[in-house]
N, C-alpha and C. Protein backbone atom coordinates (compact mmCIF):
# COMPACT_ATOMS: atom_id res chain seq x y z
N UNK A 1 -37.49 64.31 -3.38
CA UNK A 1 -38.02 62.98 -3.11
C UNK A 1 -37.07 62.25 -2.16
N UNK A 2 -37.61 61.73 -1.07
CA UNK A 2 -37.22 60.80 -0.32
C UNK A 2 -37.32 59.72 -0.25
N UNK A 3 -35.97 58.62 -0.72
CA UNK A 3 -36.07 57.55 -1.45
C UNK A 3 -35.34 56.71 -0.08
N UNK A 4 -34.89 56.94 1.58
CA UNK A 4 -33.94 56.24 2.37
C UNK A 4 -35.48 55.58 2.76
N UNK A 5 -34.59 54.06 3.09
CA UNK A 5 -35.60 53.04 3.46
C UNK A 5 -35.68 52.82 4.64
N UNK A 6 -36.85 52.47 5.47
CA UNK A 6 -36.33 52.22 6.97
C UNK A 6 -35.53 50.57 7.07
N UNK A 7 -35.06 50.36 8.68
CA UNK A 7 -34.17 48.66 8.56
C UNK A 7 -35.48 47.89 8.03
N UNK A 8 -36.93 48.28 8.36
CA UNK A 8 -38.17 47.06 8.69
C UNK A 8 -38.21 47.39 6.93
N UNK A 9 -38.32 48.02 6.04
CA UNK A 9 -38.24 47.99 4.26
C UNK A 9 -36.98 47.15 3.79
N UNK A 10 -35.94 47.21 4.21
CA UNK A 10 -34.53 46.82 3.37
C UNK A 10 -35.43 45.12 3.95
N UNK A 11 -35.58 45.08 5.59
CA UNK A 11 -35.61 43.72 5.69
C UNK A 11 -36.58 42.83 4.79
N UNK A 12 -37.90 43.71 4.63
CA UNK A 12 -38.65 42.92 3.73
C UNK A 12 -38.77 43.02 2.05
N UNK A 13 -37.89 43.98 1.81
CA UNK A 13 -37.06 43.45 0.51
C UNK A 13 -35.96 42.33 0.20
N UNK A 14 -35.23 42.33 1.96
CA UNK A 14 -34.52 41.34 1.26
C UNK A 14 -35.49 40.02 1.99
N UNK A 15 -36.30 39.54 2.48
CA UNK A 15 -36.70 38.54 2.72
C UNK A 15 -37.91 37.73 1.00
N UNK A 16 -38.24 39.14 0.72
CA UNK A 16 -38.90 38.91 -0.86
C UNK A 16 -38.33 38.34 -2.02
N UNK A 17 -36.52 38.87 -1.98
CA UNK A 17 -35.52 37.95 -2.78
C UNK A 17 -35.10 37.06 -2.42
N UNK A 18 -34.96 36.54 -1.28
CA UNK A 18 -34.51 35.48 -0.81
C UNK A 18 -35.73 34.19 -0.76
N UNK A 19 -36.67 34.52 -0.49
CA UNK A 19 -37.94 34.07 -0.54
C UNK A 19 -37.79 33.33 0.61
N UNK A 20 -37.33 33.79 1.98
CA UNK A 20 -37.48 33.23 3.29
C UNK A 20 -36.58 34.10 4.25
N UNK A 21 -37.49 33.68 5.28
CA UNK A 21 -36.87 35.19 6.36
C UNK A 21 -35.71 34.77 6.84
N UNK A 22 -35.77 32.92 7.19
CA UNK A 22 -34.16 32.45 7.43
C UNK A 22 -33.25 32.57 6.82
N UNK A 23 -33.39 32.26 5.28
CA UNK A 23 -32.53 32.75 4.91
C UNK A 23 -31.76 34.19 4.67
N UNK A 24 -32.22 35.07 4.37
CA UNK A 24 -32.70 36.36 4.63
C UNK A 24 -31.64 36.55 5.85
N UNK A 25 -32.24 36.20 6.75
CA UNK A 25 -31.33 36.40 8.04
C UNK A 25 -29.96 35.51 8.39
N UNK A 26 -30.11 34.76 7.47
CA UNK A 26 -28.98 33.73 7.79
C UNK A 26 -27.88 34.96 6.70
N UNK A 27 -28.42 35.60 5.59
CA UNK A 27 -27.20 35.83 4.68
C UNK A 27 -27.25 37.37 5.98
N UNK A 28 -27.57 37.98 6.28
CA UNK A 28 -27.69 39.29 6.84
C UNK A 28 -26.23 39.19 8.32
N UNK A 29 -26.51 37.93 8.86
CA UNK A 29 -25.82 37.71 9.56
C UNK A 29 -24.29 37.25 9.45
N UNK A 30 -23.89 37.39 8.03
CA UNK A 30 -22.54 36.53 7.35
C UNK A 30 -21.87 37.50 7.06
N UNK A 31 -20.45 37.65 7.16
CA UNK A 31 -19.84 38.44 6.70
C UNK A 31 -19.68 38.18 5.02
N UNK A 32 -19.14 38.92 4.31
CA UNK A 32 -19.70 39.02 2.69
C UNK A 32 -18.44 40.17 1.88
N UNK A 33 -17.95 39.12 1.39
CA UNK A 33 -16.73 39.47 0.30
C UNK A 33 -17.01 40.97 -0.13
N UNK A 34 -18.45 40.71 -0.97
CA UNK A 34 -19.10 42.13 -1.68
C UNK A 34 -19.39 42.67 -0.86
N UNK A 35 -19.60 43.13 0.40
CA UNK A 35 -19.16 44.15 1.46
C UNK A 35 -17.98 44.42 1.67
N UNK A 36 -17.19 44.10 1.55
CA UNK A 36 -16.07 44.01 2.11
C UNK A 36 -15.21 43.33 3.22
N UNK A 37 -16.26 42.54 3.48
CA UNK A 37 -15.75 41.72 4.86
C UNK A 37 -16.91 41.95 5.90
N UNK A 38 -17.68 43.34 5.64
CA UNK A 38 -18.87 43.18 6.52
C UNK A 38 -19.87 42.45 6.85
N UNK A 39 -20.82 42.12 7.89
CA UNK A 39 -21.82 41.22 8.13
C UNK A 39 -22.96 42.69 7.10
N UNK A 40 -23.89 42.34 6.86
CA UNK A 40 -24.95 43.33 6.55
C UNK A 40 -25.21 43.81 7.71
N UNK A 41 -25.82 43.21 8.70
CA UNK A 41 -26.74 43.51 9.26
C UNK A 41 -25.46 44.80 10.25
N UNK A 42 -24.22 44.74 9.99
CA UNK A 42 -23.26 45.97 10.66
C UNK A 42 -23.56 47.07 10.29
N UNK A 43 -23.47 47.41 8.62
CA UNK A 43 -24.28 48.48 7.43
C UNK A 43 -25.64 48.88 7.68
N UNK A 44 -26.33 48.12 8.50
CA UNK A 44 -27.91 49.00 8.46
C UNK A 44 -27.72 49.81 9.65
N UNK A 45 -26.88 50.40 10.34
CA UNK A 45 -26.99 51.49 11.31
C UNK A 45 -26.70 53.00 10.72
N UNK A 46 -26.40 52.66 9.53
CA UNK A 46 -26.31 54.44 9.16
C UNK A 46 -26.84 54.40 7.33
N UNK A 47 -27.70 55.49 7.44
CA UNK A 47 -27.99 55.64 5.99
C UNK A 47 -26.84 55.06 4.79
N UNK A 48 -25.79 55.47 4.52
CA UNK A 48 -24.50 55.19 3.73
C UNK A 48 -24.73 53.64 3.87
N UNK A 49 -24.65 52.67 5.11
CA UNK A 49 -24.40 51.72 5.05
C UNK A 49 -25.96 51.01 4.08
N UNK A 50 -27.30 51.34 4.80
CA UNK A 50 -28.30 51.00 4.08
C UNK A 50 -28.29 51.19 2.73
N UNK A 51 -27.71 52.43 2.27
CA UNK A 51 -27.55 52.38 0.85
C UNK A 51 -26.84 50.89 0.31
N UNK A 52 -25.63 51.01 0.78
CA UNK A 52 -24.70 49.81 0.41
C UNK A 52 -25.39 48.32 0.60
N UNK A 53 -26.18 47.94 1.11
CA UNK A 53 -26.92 46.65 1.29
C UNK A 53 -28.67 46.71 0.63
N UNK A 54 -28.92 47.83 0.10
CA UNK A 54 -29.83 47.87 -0.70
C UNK A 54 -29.02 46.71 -2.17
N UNK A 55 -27.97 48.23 -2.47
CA UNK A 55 -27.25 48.16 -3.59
C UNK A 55 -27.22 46.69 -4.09
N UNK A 56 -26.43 45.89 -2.74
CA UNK A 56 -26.38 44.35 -2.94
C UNK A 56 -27.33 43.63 -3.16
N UNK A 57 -28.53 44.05 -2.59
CA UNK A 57 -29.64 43.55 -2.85
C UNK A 57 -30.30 43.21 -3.59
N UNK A 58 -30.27 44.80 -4.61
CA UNK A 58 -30.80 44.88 -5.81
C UNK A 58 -29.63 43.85 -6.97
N UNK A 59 -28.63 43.68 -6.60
CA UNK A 59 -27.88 42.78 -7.25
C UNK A 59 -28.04 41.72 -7.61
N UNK A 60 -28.35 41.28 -6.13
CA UNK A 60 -28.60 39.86 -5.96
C UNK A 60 -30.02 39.49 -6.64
N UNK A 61 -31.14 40.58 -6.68
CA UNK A 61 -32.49 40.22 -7.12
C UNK A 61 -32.12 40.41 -8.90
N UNK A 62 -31.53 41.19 -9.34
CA UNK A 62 -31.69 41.54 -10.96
C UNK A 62 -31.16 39.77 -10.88
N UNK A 63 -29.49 39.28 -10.38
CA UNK A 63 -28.90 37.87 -10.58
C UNK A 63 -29.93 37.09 -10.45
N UNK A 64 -31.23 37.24 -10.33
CA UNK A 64 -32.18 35.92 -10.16
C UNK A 64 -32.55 35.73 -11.20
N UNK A 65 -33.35 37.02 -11.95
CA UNK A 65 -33.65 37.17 -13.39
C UNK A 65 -32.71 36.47 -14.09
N UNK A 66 -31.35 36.06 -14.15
CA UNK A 66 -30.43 35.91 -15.08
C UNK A 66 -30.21 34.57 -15.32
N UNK A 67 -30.21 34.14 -14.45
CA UNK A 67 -29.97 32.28 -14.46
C UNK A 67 -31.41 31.89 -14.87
């Protein structure tokens, strides 16, 4: 099973948690502690990196459930 997402899937997953494409793109464009200092949008050029900004993703969406 082939589970790698294309950039146009990660983007509209993360625009679905964010619940706006600006924002969405405003966090994509920020560099980010929980990267490591990376912007996201540096990580979506290679599978490994897409993994890693899914990962956050899915983080950030379970943290919605929680509050």
């Amino acid at each position: 099973m082939n589970t790698m997402k294309t950039t146009q899937e990660i983007i509209d997953f993360g625009v679905a948690i964010f619940d706006s494409e600006d924002i969405f793109f405003e966090w994509v464009n920020k560099e980010s502690m929980a990267l490591g200092g990376n912007k996201p949008i540096d990580l979506l050029t290679t599978s490994h990196g897409q993994d890693i900004v899914l990962a956050e993703l899915d983080k950030l969406n379970h943290s919605r459930f929680l509050s």
